[in-house]
C-alpha atoms as a PDB file:
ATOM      1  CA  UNK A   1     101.461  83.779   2.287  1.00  0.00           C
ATOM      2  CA  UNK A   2     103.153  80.529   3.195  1.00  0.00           C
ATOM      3  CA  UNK A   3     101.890  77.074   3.024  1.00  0.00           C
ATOM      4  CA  UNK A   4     103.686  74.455   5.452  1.00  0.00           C
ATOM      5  CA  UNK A   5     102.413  70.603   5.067  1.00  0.00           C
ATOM      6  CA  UNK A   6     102.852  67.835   7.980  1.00  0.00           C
ATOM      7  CA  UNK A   7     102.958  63.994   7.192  1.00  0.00           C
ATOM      8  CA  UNK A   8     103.846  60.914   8.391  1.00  0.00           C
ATOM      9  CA  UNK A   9     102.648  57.779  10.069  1.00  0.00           C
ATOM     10  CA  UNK A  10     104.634  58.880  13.111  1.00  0.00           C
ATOM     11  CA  UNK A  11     102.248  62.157  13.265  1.00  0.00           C
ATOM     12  CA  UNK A  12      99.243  59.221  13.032  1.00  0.00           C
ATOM     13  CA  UNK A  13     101.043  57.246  15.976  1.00  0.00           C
ATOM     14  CA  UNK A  14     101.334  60.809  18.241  1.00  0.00           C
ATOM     15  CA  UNK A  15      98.022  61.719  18.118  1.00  0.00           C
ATOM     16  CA  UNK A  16      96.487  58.450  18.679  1.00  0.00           C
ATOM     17  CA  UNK A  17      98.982  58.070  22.150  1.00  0.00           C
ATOM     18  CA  UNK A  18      97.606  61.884  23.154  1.00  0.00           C
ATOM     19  CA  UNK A  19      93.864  60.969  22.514  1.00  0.00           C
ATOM     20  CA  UNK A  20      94.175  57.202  24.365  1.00  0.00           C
ATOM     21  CA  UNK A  21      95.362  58.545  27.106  1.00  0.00           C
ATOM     22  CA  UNK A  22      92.690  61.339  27.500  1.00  0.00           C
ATOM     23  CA  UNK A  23      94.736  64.276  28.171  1.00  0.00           C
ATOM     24  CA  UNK A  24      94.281  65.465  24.656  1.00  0.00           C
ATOM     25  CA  UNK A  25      91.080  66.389  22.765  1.00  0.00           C
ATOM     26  CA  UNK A  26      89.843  64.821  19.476  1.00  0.00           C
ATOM     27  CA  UNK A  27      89.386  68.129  18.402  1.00  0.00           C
ATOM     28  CA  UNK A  28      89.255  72.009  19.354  1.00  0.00           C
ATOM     29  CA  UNK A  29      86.857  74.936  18.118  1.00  0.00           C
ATOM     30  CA  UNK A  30      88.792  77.128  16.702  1.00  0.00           C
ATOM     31  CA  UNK A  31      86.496  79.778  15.645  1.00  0.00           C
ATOM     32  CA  UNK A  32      86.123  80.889  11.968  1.00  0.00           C
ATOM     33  CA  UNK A  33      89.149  78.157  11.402  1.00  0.00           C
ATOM     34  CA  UNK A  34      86.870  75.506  12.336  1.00  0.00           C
ATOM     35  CA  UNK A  35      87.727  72.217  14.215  1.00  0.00           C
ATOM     36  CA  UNK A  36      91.533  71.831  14.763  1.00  0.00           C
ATOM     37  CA  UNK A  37      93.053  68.188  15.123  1.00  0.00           C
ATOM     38  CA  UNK A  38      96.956  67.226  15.870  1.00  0.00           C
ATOM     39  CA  UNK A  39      99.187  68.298  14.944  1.00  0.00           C
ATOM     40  CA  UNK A  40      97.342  71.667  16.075  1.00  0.00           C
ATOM     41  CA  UNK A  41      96.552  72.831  19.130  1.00  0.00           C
ATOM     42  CA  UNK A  42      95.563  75.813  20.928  1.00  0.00           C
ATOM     43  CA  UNK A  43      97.191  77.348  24.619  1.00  0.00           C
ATOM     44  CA  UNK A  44      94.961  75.464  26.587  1.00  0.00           C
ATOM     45  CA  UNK A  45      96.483  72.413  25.107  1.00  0.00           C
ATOM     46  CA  UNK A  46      99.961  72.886  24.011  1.00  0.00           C
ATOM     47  CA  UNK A  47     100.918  69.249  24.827  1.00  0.00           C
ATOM     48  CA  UNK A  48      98.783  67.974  22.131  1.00  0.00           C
ATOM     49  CA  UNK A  49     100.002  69.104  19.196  1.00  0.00           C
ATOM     50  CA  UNK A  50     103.223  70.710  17.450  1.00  0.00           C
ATOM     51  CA  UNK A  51     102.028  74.299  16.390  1.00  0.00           C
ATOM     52  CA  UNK A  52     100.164  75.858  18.883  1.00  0.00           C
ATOM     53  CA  UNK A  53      97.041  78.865  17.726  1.00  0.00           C
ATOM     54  CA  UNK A  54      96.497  81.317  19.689  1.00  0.00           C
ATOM     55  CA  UNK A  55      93.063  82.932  19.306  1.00  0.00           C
ATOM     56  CA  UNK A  56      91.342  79.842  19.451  1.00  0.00           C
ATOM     57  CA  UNK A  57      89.268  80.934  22.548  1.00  0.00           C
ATOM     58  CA  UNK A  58      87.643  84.113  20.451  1.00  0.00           C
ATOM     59  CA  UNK A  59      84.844  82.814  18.238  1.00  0.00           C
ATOM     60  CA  UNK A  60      83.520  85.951  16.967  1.00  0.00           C
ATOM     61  CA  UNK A  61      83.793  86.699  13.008  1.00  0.00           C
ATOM     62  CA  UNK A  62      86.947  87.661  11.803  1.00  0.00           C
ATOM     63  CA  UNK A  63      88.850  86.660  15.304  1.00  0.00           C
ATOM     64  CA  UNK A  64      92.960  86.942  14.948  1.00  0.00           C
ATOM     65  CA  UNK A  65      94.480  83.670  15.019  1.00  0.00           C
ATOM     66  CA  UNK A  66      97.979  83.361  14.810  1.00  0.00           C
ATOM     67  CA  UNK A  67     101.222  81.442  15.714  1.00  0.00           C
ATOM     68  CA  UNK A  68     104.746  81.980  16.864  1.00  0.00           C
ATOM     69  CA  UNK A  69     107.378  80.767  15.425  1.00  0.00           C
ATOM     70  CA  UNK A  70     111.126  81.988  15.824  1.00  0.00           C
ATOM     71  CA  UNK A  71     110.519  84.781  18.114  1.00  0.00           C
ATOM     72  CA  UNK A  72     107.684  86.210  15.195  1.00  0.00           C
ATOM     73  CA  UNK A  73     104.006  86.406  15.051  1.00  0.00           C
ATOM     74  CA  UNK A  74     102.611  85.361  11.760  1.00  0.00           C
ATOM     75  CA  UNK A  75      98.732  85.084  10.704  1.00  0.00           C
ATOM     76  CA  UNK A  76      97.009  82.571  10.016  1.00  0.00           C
ATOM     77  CA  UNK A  77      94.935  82.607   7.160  1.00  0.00           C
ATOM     78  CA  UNK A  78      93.587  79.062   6.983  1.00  0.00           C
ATOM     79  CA  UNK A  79      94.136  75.621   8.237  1.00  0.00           C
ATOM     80  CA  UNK A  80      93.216  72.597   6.573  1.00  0.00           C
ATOM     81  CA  UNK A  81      94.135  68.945   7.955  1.00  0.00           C
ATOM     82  CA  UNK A  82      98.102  69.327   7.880  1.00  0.00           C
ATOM     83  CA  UNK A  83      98.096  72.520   6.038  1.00  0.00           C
ATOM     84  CA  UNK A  84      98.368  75.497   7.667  1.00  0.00           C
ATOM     85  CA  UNK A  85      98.632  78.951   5.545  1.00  0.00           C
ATOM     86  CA  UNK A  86     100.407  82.381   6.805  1.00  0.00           C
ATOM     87  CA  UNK A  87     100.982  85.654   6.051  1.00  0.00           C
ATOM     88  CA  UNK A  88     103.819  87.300   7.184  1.00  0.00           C
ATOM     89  CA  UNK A  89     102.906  90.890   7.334  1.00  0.00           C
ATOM     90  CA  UNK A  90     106.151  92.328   7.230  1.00  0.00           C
ATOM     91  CA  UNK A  91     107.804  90.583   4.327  1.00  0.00           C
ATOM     92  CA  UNK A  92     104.204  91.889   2.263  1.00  0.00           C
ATOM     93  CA  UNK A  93     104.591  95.208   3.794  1.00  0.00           C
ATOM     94  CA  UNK A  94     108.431  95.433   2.691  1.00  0.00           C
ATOM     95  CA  UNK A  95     107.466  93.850  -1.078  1.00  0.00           C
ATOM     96  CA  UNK A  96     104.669  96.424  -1.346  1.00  0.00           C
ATOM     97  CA  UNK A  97     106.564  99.404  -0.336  1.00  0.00           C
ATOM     98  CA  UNK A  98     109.252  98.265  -3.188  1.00  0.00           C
ATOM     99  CA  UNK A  99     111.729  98.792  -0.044  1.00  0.00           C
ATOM    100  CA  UNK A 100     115.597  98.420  -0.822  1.00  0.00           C
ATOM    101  CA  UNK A 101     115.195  95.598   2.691  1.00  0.00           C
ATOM    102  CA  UNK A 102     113.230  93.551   0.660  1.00  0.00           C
ATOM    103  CA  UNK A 103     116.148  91.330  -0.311  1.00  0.00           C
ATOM    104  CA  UNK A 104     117.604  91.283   3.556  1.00  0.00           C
ATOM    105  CA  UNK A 105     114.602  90.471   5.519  1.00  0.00           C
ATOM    106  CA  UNK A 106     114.520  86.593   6.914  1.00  0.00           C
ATOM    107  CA  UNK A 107     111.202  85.168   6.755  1.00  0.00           C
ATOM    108  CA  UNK A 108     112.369  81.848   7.664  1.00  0.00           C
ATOM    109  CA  UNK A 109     108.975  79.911   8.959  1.00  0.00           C
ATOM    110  CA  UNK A 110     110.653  76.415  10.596  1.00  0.00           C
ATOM    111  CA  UNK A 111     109.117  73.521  13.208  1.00  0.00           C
ATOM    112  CA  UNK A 112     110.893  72.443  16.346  1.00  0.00           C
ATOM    113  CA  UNK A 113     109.984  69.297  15.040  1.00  0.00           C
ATOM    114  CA  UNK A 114     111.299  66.475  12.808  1.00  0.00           C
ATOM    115  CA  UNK A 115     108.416  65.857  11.864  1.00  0.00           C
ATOM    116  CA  UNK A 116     107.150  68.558   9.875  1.00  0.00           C
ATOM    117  CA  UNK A 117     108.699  70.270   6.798  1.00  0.00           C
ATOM    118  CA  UNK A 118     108.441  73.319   4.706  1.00  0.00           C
ATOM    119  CA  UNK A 119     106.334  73.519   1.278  1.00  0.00           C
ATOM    120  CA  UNK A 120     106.183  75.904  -1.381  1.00  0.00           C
ATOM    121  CA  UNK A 121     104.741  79.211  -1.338  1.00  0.00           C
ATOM    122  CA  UNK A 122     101.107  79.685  -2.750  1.00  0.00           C
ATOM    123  CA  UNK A 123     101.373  83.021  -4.325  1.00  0.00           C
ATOM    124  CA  UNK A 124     103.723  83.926  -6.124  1.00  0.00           C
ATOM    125  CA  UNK A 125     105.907  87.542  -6.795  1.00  0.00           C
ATOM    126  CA  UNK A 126     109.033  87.662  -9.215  1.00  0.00           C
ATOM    127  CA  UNK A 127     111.267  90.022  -7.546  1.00  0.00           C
ATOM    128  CA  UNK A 128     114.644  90.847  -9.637  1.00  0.00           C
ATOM    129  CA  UNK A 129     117.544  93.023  -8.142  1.00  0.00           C
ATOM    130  CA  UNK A 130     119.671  94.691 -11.065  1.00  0.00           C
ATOM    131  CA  UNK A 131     122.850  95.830  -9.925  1.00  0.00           C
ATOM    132  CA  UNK A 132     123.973  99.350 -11.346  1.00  0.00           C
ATOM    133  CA  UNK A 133     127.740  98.510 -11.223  1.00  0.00           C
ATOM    134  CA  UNK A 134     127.182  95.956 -13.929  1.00  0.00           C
ATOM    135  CA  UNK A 135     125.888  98.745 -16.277  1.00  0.00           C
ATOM    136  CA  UNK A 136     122.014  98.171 -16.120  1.00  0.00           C
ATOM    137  CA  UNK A 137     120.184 101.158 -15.712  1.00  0.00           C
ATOM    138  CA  UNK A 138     117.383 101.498 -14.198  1.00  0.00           C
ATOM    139  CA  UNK A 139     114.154 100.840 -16.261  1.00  0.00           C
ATOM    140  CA  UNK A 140     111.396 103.559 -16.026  1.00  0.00           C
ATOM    141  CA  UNK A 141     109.112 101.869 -18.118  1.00  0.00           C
ATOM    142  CA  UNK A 142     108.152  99.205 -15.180  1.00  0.00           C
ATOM    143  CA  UNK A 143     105.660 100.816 -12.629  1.00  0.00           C
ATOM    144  CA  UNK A 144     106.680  98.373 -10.223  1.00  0.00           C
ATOM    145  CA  UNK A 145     109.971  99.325  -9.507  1.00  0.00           C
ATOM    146  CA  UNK A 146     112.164 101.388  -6.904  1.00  0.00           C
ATOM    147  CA  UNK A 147     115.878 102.726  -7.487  1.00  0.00           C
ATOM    148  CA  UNK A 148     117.659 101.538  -4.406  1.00  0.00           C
ATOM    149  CA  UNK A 149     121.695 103.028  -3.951  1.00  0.00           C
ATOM    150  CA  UNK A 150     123.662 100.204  -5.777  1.00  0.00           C
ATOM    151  CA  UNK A 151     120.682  98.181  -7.241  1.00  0.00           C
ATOM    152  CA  UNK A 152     117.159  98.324  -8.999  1.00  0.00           C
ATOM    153  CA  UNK A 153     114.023  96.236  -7.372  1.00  0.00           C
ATOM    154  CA  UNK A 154     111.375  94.749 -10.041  1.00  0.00           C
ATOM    155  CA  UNK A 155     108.333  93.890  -8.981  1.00  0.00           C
ATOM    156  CA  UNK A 156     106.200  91.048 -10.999  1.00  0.00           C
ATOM    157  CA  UNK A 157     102.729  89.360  -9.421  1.00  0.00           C
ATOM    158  CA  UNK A 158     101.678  86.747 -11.559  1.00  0.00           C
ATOM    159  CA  UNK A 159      99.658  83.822 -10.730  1.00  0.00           C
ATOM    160  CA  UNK A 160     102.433  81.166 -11.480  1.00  0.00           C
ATOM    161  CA  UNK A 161     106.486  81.633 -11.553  1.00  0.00           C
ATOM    162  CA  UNK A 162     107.175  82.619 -14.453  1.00  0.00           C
ATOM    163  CA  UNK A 163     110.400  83.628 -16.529  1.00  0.00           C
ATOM    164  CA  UNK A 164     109.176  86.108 -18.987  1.00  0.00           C
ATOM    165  CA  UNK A 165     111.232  89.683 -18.162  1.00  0.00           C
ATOM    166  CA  UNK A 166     110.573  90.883 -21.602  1.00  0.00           C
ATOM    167  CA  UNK A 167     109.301  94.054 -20.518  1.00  0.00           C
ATOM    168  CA  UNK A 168     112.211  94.618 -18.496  1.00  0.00           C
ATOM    169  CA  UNK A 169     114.715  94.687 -21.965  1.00  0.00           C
END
């Protein structure tokens, strides 16, 4: 999962122009995610915010809600203010599988918008790639692993980064 944060005054000065001039909402029910405000926004809405949910219209439990972003679908697993956290399905089915794509897939979440930015990721998995030409072989001692044609995948999931690969000597 991937947290993305949203500041600025200028985000302030939007949303107050869109609710002044009454096209826009103060807020939309969202279902389980609750009561969205700018810069959300569901389809029924799209000119009153800069990330648009769709889903937003099903309120039972447990409803999909997701977003778009570069030609991709990701979930979303919570929104809070300017927070909004995803999971991108395919980059956790790719890490769980230990697949050899791991290291080529693009999960590049970006805004349209100046206004909005990146932030770090909330979970965290050490991945290393050991390359077999530079004479490491492959480590059979770590469960998480997969022996991929020119490289070795390691697997770590700890709570923080971390940069303790002793097990890995």
């Amino acid at each position: 999962m991937a947290a993305f944060h949203v500041s600025g005054i200028v985000l302030f000065a939007w949303f107050v122009k869109a609710v002044l001039s009454g096209n826009c909402p103060s807020f939309i029910n969202c279902g389980d995610l609750g009561n969205i405000t700018f810069p959300f926004t569901d389809t029924r809405h799209r000119d009153c915010g800069i990330l648009v949910i769709h889903g937003c219209d099903d309120h039972e439990p447990g409803a999909q809600k997701t977003t778009k972003n570069n030609n991709k679908w990701f979930d979303i697993v919570k929104l809070d203010k300017f927070t909004i956290t995803i999971r991108d399905d395919d980059l956790r089915d790719y890490l769980l599988q230990r697949s050899c794509e791991t290291f080529g897939y693009n999960s590049t979440f970006t805004f349209n918008s100046p206004l909005a930015t990146a932030s770090r990721l909330n979970h965290y998995m050490d991945v290393l790639r050991c390359n077999h030409a530079l004479g490491a072989p492959p480590n059979n001692s770590v469960s998480n692993s997969n022996v991929c044609k020119n490289e070795t995948l390691y697997l770590m999931v700890e709570p923080e980064p971390s940069s303790r690969y002793s097990n890995l000597r």
